[in-house]
C-alpha atoms as a PDB file:
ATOM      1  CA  UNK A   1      46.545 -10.201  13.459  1.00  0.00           C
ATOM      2  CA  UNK A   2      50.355  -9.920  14.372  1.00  0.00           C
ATOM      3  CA  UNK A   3      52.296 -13.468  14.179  1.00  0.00           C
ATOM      4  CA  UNK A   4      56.312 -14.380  14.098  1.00  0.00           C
ATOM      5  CA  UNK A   5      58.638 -15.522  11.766  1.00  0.00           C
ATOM      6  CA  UNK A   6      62.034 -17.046  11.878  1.00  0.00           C
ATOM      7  CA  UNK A   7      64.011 -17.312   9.044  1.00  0.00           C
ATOM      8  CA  UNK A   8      67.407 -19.733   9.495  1.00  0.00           C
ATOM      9  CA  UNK A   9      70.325 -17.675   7.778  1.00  0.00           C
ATOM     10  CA  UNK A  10      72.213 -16.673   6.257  1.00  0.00           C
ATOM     11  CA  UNK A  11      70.234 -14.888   4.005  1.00  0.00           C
ATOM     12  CA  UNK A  12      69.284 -14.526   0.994  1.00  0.00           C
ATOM     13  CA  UNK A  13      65.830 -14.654   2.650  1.00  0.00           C
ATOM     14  CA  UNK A  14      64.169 -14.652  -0.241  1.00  0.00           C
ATOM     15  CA  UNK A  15      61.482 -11.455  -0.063  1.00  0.00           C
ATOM     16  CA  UNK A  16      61.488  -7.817  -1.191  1.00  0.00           C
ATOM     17  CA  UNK A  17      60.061  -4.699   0.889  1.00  0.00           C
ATOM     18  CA  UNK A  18      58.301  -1.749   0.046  1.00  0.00           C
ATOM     19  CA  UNK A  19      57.812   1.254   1.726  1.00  0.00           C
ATOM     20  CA  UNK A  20      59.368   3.113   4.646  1.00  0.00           C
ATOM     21  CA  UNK A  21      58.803   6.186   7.115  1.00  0.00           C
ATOM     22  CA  UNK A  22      60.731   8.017   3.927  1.00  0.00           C
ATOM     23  CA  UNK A  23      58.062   6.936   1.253  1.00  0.00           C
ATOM     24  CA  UNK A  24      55.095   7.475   4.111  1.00  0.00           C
ATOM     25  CA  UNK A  25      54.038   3.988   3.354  1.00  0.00           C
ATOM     26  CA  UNK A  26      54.051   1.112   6.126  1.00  0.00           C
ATOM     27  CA  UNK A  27      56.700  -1.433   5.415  1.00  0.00           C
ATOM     28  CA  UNK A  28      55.326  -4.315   3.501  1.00  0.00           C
ATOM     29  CA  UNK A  29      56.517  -7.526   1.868  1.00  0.00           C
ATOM     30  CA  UNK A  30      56.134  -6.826  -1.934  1.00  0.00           C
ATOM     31  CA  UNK A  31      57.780 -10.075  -3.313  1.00  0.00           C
ATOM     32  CA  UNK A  32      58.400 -13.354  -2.273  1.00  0.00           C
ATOM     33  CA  UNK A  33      60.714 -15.484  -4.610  1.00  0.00           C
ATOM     34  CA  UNK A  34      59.233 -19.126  -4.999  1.00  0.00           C
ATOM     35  CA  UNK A  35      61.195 -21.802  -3.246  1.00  0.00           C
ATOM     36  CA  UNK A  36      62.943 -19.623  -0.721  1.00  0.00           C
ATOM     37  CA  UNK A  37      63.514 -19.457   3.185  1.00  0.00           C
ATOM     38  CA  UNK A  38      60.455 -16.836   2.543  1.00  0.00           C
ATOM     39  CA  UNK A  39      58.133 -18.731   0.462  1.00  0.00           C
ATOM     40  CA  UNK A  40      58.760 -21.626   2.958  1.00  0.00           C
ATOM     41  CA  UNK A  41      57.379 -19.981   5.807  1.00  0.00           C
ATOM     42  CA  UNK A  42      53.709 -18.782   6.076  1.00  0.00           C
ATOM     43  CA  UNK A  43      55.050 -14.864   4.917  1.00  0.00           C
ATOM     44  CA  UNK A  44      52.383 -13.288   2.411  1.00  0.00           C
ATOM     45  CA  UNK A  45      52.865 -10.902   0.045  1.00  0.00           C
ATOM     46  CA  UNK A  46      51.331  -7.607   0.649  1.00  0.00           C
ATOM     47  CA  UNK A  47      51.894  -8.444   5.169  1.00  0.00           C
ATOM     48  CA  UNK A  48      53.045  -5.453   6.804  1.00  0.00           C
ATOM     49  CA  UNK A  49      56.598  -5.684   8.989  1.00  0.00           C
ATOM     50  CA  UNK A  50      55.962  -4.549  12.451  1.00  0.00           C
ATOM     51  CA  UNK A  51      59.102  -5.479  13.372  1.00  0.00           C
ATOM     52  CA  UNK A  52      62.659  -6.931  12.095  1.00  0.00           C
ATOM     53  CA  UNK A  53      64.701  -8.733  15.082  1.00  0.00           C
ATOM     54  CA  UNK A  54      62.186  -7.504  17.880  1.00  0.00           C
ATOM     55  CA  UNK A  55      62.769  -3.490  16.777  1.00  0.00           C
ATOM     56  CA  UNK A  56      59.585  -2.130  15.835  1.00  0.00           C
ATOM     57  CA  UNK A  57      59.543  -0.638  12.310  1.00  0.00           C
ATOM     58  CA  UNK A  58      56.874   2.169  12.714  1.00  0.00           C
ATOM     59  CA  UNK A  59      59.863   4.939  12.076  1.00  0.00           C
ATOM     60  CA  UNK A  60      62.228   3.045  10.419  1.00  0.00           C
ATOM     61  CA  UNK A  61      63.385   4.111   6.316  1.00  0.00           C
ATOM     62  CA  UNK A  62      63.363   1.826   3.616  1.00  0.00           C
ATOM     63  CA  UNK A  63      66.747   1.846   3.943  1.00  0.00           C
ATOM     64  CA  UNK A  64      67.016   1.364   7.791  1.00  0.00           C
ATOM     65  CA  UNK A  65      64.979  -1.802   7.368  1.00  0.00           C
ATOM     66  CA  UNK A  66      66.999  -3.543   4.466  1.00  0.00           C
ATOM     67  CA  UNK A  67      70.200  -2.542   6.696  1.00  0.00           C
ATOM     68  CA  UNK A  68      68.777  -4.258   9.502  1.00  0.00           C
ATOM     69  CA  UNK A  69      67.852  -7.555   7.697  1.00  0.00           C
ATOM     70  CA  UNK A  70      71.437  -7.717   5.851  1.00  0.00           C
ATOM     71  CA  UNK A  71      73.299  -7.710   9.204  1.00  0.00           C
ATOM     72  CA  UNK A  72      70.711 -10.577  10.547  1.00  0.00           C
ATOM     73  CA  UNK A  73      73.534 -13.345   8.885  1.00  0.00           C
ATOM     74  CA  UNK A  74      72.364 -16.554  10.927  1.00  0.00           C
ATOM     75  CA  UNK A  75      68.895 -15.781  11.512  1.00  0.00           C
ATOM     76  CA  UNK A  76      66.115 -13.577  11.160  1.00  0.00           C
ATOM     77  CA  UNK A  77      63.242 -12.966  13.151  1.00  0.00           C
ATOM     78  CA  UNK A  78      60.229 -10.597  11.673  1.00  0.00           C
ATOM     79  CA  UNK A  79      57.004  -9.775  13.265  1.00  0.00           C
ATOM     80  CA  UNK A  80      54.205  -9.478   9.908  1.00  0.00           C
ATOM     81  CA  UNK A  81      50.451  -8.667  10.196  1.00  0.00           C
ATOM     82  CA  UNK A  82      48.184  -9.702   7.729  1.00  0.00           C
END
């Protein structure tokens, strides 16, 4: 089940990825630091990121990914399944 979050910048946002088309592992949210933008939003731990900012994250590198949600500075919109 996909759903939307929108995190008010600027960051830090307040979560850590894992995973990337370079580690052939689906991007996931590994850590979520308590009392963040993250941690007050309904993101889980262990979610997968379809998508940062409407750009779909199927081929993207772990890299890629982080680049994309440092340059989000006022906010930052991620699409998660559980």
């Amino acid at each position: 089940m996909a759903y939307s979050v929108n995190l008010n910048g600027p960051g830090p946002w307040g979560f850590r990825l894992q995973g990337g088309k370079d580690f052939n592992m689906p991007l996931t949210i590994s850590r979520i630091t308590p009392g963040s933008k993250a941690a007050q939003s309904q993101m889980n731990q262990g979610d997968l990121v379809v998508a940062i900012d409407g750009v779909n994250t199927d081929s993207m590198t772990h890299l890629e990914a982080q680049n994309k949600i440092k340059s989000a500075t006022h906010n930052l919109s991620l699409t998660l399944q559980k």
